[in-house]
PDB file of N, CA and C in Angstrom:
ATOM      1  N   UNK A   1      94.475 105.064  73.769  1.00  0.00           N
ATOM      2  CA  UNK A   1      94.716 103.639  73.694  1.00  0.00           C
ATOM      3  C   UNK A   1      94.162 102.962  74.940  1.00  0.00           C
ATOM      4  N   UNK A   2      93.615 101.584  74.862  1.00  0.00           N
ATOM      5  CA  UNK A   2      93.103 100.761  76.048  1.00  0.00           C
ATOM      6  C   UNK A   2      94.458 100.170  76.419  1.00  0.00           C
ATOM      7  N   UNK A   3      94.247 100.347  77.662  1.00  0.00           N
ATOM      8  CA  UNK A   3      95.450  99.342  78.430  1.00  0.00           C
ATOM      9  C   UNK A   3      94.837  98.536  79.248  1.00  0.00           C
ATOM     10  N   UNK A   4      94.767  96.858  78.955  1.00  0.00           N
ATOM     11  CA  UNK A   4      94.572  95.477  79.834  1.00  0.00           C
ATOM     12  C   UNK A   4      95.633  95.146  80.227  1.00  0.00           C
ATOM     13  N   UNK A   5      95.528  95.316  81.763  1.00  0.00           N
ATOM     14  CA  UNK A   5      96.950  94.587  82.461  1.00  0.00           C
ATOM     15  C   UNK A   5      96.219  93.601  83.665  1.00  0.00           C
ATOM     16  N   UNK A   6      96.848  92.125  83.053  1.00  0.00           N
ATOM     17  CA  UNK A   6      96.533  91.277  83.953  1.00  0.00           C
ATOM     18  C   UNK A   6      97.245  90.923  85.315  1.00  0.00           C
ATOM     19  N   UNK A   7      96.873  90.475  86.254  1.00  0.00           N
ATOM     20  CA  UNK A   7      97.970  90.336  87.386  1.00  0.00           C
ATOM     21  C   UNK A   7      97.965  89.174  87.598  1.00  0.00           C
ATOM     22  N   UNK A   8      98.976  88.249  87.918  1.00  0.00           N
ATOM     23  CA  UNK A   8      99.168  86.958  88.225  1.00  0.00           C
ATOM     24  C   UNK A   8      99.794  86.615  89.157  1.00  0.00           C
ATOM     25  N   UNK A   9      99.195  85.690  89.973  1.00  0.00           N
ATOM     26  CA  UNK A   9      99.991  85.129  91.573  1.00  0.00           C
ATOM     27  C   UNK A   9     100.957  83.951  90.906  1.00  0.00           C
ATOM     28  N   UNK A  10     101.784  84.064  92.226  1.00  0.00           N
ATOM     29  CA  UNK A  10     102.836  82.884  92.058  1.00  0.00           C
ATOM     30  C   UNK A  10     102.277  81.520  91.518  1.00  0.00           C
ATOM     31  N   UNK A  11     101.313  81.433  91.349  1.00  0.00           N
ATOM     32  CA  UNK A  11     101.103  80.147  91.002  1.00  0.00           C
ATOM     33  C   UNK A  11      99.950  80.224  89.530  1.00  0.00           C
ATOM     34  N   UNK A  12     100.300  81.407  88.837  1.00  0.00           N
ATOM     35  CA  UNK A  12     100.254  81.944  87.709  1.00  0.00           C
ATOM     36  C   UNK A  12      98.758  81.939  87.371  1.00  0.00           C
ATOM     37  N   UNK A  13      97.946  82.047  87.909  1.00  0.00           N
ATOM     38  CA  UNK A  13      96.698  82.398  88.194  1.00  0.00           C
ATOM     39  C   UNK A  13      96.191  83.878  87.976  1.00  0.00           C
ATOM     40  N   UNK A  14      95.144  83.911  87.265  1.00  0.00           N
ATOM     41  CA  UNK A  14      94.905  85.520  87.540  1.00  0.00           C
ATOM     42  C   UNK A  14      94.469  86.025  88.584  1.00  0.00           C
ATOM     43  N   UNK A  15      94.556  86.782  89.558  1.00  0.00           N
ATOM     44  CA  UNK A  15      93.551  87.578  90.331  1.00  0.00           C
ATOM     45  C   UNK A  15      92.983  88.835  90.375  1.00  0.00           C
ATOM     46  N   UNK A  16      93.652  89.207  88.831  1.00  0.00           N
ATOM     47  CA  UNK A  16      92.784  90.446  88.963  1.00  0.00           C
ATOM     48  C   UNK A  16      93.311  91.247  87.804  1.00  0.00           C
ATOM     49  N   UNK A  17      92.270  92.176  86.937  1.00  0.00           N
ATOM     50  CA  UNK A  17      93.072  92.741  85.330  1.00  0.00           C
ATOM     51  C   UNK A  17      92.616  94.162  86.226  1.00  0.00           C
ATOM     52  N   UNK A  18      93.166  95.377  85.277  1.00  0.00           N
ATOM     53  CA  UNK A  18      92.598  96.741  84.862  1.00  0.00           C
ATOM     54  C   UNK A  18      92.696  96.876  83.833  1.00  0.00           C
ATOM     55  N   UNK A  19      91.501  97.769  83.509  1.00  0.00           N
ATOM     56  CA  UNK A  19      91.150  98.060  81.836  1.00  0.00           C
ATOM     57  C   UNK A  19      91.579  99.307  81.974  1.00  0.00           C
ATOM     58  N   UNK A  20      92.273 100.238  81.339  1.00  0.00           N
ATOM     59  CA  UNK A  20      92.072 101.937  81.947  1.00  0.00           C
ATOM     60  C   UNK A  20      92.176 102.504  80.006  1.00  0.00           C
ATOM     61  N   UNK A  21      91.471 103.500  79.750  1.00  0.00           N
ATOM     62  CA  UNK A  21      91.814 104.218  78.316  1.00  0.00           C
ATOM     63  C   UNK A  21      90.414 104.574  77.483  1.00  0.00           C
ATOM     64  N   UNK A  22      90.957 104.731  76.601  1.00  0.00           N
ATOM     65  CA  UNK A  22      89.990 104.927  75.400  1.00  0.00           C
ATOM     66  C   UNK A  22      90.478 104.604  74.210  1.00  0.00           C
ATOM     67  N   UNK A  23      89.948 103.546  73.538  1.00  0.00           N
ATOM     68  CA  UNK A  23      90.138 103.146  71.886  1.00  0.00           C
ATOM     69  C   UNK A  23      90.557 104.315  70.982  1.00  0.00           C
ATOM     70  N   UNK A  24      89.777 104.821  71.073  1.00  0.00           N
ATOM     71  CA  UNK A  24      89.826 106.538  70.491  1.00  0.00           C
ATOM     72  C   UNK A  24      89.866 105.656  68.679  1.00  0.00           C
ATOM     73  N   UNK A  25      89.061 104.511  68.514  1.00  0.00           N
ATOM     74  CA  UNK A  25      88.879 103.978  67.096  1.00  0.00           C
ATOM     75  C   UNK A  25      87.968 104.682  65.755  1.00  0.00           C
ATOM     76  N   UNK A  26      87.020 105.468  66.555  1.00  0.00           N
ATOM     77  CA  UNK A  26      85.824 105.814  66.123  1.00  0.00           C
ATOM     78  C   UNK A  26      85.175 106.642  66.933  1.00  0.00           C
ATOM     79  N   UNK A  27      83.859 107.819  65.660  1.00  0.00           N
ATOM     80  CA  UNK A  27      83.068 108.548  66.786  1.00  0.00           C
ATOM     81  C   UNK A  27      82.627 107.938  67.459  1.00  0.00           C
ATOM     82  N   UNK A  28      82.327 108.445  69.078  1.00  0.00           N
ATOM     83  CA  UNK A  28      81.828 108.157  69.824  1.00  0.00           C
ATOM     84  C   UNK A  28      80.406 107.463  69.490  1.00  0.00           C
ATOM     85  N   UNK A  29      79.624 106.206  70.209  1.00  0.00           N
ATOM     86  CA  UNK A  29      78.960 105.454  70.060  1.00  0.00           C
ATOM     87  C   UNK A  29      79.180 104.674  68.814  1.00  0.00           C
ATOM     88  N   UNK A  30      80.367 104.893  67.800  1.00  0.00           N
ATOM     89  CA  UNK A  30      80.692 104.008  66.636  1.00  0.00           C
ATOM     90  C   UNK A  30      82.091 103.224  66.852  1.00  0.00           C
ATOM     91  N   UNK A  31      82.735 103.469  67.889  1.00  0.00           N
ATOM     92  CA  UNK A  31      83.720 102.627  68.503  1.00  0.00           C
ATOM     93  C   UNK A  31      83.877 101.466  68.402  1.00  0.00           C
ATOM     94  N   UNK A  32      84.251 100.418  67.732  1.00  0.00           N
ATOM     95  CA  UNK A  32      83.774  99.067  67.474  1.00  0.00           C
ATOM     96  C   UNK A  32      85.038  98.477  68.559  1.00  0.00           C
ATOM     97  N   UNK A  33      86.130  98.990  69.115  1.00  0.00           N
ATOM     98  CA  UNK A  33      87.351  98.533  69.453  1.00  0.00           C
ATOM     99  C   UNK A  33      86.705  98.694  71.053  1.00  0.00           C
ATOM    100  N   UNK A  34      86.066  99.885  71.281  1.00  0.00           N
ATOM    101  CA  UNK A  34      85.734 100.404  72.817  1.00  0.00           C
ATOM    102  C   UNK A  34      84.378  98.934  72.981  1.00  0.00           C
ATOM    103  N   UNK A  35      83.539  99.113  72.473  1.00  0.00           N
ATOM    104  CA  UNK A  35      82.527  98.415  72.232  1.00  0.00           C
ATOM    105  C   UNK A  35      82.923  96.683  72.528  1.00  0.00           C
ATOM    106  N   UNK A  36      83.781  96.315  72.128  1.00  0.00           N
ATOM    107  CA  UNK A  36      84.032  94.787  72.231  1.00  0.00           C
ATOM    108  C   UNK A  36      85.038  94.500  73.504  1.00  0.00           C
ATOM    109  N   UNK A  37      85.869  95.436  73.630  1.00  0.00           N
ATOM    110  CA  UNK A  37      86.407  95.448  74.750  1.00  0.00           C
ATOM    111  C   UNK A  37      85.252  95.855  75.725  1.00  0.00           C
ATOM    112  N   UNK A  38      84.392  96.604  76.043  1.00  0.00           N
ATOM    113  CA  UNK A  38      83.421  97.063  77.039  1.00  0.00           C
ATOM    114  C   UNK A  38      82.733  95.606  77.296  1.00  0.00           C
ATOM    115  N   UNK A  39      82.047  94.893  76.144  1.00  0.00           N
ATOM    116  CA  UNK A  39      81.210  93.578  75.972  1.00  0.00           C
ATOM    117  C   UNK A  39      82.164  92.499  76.847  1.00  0.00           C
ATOM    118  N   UNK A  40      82.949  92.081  76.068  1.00  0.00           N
ATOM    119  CA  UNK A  40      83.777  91.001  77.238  1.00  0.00           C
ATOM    120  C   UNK A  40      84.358  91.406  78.506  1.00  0.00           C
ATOM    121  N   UNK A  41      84.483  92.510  78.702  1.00  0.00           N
ATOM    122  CA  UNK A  41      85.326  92.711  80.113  1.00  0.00           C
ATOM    123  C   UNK A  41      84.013  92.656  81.413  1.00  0.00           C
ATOM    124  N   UNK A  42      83.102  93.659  80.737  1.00  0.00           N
ATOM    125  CA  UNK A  42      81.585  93.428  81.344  1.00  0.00           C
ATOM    126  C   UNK A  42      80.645  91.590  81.659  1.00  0.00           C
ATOM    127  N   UNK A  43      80.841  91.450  80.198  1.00  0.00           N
ATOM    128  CA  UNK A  43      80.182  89.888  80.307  1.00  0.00           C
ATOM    129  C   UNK A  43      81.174  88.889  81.311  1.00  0.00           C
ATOM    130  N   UNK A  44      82.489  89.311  81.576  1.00  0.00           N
ATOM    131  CA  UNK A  44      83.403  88.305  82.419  1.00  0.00           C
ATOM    132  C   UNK A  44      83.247  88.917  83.686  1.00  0.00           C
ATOM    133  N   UNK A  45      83.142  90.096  84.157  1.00  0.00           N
ATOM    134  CA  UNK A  45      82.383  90.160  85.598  1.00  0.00           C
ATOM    135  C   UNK A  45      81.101  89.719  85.936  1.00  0.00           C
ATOM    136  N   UNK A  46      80.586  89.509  85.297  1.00  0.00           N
ATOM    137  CA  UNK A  46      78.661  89.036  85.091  1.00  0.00           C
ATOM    138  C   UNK A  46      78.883  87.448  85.834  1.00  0.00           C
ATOM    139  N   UNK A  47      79.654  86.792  84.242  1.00  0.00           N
ATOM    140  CA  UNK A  47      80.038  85.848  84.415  1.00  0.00           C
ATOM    141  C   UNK A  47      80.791  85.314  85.602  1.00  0.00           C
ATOM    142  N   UNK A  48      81.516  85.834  85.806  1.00  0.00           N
ATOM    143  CA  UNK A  48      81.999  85.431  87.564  1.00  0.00           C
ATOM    144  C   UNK A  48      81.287  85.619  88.698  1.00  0.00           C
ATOM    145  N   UNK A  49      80.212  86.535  88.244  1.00  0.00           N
ATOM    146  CA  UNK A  49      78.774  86.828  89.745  1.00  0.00           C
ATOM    147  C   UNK A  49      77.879  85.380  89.280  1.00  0.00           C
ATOM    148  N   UNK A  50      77.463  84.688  88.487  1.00  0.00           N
ATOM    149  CA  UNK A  50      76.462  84.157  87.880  1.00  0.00           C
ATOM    150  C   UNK A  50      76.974  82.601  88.062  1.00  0.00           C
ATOM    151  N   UNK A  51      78.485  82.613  87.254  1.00  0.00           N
ATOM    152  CA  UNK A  51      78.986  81.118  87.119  1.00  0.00           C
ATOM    153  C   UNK A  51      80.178  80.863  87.844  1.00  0.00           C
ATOM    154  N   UNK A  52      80.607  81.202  88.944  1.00  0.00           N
ATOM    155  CA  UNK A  52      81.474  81.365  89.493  1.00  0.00           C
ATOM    156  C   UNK A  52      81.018  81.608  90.976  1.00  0.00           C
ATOM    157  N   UNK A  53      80.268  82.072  91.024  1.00  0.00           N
ATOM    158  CA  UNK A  53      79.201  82.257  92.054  1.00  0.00           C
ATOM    159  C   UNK A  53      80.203  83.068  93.466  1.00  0.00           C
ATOM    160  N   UNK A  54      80.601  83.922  92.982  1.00  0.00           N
ATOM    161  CA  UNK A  54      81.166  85.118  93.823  1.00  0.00           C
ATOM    162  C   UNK A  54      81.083  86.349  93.698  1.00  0.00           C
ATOM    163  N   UNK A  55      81.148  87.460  94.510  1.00  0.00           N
ATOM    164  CA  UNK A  55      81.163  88.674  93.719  1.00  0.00           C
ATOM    165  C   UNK A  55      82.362  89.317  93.660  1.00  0.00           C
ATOM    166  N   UNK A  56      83.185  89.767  92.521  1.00  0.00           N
ATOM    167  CA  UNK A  56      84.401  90.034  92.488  1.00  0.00           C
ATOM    168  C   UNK A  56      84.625  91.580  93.196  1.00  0.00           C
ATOM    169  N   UNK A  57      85.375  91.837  93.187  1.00  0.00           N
ATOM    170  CA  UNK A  57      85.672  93.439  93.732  1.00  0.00           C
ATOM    171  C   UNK A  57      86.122  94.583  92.069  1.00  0.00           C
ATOM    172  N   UNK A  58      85.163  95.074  92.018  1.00  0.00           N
ATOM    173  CA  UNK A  58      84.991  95.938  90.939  1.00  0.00           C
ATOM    174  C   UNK A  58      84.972  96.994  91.600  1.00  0.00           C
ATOM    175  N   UNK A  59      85.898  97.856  91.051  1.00  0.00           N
ATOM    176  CA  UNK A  59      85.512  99.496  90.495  1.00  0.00           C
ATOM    177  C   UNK A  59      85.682 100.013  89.036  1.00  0.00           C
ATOM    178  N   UNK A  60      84.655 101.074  88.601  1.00  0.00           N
ATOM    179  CA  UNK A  60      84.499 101.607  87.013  1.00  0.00           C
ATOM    180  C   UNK A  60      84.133 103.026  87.196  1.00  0.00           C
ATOM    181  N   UNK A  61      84.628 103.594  86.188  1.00  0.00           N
ATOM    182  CA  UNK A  61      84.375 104.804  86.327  1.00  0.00           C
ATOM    183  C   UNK A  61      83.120 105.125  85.256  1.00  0.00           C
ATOM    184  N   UNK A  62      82.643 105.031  85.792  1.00  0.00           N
ATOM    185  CA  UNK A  62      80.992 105.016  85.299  1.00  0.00           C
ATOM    186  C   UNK A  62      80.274 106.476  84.836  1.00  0.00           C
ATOM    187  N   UNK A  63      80.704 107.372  85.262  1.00  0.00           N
ATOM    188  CA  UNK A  63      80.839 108.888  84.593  1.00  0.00           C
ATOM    189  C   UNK A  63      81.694 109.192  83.307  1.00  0.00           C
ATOM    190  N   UNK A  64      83.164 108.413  83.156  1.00  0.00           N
ATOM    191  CA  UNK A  64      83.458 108.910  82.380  1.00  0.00           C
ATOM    192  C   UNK A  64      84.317 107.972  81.323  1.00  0.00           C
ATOM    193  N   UNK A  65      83.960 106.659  82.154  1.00  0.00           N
ATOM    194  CA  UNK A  65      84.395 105.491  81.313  1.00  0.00           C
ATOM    195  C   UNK A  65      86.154 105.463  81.292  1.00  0.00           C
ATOM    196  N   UNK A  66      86.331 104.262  80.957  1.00  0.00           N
ATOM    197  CA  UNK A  66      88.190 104.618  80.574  1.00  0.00           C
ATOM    198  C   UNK A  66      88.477 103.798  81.521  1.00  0.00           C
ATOM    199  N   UNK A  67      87.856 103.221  82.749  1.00  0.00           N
ATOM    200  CA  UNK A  67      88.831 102.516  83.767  1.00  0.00           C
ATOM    201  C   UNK A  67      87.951 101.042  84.871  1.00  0.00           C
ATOM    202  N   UNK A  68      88.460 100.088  84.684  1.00  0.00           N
ATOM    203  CA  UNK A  68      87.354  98.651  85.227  1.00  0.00           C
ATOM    204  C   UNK A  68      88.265  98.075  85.707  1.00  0.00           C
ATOM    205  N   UNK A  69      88.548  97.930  87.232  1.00  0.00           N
ATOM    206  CA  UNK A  69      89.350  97.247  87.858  1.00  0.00           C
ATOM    207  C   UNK A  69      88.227  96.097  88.274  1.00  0.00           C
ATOM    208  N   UNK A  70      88.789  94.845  88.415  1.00  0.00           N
ATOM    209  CA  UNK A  70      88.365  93.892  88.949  1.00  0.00           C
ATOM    210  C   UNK A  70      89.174  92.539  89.334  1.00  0.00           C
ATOM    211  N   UNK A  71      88.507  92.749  90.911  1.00  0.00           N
ATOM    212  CA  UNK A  71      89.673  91.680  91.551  1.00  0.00           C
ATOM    213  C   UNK A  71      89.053  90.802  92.024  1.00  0.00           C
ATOM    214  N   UNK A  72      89.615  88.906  92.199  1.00  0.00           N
ATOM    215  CA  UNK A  72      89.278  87.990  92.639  1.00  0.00           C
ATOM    216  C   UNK A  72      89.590  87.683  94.394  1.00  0.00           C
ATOM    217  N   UNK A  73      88.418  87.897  95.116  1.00  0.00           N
ATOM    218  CA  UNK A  73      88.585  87.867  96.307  1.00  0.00           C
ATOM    219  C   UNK A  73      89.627  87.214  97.029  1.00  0.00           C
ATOM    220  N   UNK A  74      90.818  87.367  98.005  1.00  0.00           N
ATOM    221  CA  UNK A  74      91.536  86.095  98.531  1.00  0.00           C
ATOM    222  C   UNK A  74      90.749  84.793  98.962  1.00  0.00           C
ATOM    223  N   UNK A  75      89.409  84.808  99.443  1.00  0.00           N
ATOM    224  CA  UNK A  75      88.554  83.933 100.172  1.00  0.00           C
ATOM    225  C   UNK A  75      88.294  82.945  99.228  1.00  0.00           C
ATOM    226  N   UNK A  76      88.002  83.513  97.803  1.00  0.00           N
ATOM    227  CA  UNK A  76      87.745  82.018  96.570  1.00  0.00           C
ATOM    228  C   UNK A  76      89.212  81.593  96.405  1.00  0.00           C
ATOM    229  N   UNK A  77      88.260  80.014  96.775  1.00  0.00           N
ATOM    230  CA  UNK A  77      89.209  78.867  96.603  1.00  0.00           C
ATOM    231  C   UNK A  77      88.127  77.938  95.746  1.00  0.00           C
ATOM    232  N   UNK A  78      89.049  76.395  95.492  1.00  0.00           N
ATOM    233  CA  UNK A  78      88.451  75.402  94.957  1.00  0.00           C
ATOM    234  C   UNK A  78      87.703  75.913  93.703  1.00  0.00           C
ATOM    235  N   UNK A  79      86.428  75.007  93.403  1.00  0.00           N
ATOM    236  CA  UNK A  79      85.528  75.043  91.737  1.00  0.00           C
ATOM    237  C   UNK A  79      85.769  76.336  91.834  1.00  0.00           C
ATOM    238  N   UNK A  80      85.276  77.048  92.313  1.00  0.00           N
ATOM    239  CA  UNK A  80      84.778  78.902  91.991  1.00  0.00           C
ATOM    240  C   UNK A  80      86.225  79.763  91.527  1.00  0.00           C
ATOM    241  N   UNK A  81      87.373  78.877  91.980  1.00  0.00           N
ATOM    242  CA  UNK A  81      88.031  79.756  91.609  1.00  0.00           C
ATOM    243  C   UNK A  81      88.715  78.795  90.294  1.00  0.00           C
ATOM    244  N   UNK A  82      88.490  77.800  90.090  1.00  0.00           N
ATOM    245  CA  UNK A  82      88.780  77.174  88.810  1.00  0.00           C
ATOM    246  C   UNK A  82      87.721  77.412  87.961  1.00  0.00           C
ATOM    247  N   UNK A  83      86.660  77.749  88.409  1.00  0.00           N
ATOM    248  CA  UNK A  83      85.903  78.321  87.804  1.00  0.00           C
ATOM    249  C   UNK A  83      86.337  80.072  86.911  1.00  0.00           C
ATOM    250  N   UNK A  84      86.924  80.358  87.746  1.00  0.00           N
ATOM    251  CA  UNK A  84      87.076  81.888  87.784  1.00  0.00           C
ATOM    252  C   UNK A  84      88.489  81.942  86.749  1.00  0.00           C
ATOM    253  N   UNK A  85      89.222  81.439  87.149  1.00  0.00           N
ATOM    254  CA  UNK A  85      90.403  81.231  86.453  1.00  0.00           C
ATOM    255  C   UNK A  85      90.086  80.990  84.618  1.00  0.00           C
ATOM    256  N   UNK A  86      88.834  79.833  84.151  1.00  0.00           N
ATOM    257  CA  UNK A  86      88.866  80.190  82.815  1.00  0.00           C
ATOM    258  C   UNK A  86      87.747  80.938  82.527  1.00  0.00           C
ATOM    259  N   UNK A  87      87.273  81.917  83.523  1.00  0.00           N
ATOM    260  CA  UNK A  87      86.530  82.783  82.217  1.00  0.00           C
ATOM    261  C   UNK A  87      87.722  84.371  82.538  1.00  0.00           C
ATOM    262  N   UNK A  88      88.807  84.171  83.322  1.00  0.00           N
ATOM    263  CA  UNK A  88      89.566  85.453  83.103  1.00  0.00           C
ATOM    264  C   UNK A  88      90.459  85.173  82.000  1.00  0.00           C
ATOM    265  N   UNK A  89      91.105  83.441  81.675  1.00  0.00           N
ATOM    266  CA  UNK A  89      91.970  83.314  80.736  1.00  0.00           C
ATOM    267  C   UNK A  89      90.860  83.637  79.618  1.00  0.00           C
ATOM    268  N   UNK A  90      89.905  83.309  79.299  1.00  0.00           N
ATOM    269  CA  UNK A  90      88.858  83.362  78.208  1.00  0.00           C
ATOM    270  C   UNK A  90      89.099  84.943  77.594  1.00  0.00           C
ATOM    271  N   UNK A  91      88.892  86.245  78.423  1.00  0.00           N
ATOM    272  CA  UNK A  91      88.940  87.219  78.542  1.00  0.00           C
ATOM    273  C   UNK A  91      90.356  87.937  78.133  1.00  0.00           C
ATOM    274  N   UNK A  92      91.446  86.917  78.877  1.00  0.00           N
ATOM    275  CA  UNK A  92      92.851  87.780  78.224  1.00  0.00           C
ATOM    276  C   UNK A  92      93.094  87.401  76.789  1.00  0.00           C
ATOM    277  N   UNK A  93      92.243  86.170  76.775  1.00  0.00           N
ATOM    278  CA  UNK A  93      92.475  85.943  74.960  1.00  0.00           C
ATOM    279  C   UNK A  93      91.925  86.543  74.312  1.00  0.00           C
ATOM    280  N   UNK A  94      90.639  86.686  74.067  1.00  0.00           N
ATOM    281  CA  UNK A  94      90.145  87.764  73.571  1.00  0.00           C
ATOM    282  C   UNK A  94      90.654  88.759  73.593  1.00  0.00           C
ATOM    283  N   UNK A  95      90.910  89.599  74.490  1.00  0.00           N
ATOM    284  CA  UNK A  95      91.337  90.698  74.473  1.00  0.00           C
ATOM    285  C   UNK A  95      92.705  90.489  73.374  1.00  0.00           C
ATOM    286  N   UNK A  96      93.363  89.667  73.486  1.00  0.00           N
ATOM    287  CA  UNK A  96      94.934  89.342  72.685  1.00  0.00           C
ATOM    288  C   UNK A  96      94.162  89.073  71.336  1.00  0.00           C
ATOM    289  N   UNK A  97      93.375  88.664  70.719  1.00  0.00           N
ATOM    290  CA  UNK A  97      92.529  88.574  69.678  1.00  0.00           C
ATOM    291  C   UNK A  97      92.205  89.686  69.605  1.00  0.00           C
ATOM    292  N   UNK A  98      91.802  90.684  70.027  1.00  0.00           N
ATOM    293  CA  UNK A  98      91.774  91.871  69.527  1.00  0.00           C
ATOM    294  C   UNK A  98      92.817  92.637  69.264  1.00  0.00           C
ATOM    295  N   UNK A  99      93.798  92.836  69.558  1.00  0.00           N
ATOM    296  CA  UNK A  99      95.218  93.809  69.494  1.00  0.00           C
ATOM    297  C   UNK A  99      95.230  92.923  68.254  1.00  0.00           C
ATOM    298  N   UNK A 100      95.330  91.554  67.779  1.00  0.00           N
ATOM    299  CA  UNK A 100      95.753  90.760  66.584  1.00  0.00           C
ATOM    300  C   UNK A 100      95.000  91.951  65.288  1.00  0.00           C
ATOM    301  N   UNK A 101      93.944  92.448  65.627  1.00  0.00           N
ATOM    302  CA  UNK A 101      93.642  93.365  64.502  1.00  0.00           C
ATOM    303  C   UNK A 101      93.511  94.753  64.492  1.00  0.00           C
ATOM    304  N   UNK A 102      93.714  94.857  65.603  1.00  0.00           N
ATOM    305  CA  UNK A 102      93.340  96.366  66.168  1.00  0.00           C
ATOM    306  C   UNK A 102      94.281  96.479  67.366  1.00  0.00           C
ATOM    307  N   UNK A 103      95.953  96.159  67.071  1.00  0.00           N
ATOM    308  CA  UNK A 103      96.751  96.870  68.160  1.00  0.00           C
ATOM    309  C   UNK A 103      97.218  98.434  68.000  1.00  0.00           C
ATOM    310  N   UNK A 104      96.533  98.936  67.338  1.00  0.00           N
ATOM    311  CA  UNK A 104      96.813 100.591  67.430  1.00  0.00           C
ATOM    312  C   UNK A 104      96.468 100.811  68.406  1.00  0.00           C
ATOM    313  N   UNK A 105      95.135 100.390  68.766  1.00  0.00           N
ATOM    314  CA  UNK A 105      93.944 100.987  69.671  1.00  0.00           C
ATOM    315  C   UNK A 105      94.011 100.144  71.235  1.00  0.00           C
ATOM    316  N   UNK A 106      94.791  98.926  71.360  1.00  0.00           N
ATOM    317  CA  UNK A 106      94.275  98.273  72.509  1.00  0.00           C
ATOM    318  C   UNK A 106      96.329  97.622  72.564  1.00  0.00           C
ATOM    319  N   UNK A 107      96.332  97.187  73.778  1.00  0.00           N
ATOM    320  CA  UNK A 107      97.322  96.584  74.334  1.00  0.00           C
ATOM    321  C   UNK A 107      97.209  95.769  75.401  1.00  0.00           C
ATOM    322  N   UNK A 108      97.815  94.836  75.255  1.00  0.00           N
ATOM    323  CA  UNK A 108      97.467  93.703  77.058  1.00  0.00           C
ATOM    324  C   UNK A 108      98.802  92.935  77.195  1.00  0.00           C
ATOM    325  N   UNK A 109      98.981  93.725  78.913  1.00  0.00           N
ATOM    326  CA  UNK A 109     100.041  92.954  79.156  1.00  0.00           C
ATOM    327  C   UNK A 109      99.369  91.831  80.423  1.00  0.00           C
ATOM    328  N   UNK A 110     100.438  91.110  81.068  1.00  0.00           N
ATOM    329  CA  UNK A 110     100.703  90.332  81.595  1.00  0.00           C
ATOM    330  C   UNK A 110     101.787  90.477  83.180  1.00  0.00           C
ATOM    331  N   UNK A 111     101.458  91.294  84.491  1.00  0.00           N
ATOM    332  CA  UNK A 111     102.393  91.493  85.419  1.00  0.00           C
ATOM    333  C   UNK A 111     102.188  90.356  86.568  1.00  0.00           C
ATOM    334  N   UNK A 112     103.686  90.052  87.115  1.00  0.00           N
ATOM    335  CA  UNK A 112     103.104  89.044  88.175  1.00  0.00           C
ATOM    336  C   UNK A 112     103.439  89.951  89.218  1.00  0.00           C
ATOM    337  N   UNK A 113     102.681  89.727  90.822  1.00  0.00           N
ATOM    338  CA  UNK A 113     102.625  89.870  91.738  1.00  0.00           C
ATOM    339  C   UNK A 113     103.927  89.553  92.596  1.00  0.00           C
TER     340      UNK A 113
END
């Protein structure tokens, strides 16, 4: 199972999710659950280097897949981080749009700091 856990500061902001798991939906490279979760979690770090114009603090386990931490620097403030703020809400919805059809395979919570 994928586990998305978002983290939220006191002032209910995200600063930072982990992805950790495996869909385990399908053979490998036919994963449609791993696959869409991989696409948005990827395209929303992109997106925060590109339109947000910071670089977040990522680690992935890139050998063996299963785990994408990514955190919003303390230093962003102002646009960049209102910036930043809706493409992570963008991201927890989706992700919650996915469990809507496929919560066998995926789960997302919500922890505050």
């Amino acid at each position: 199972m994928i586990k998305a856990d978002f983290i939220v500061n006191a002032d209910s902001q995200i600063i930072s999710f982990q992805i950790t798991g495996h869909a385990d939906s399908g053979p490998y490279g036919s994963d449609i659950v791993c696959a869409a979760v991989s696409a948005v979690s990827i395209g929303t770090i992109n997106s925060l280097q590109k339109l947000a114009g910071f670089e977040p603090e990522v680690e992935a386990d890139n050998l063996n897949g299963g785990l994408l931490t990514c955190q919003v620097p303390a230093t962003v403030t102002g646009q960049a981080l209102a910036t930043a703020q809706i493409l992570l809400q963008n991201l927890q919805l989706t992700l919650e749009d996915i469990t809507q059809q496929y919560g066998q395979y995926i789960q997302v919570q919500t922890k505050r700091k």
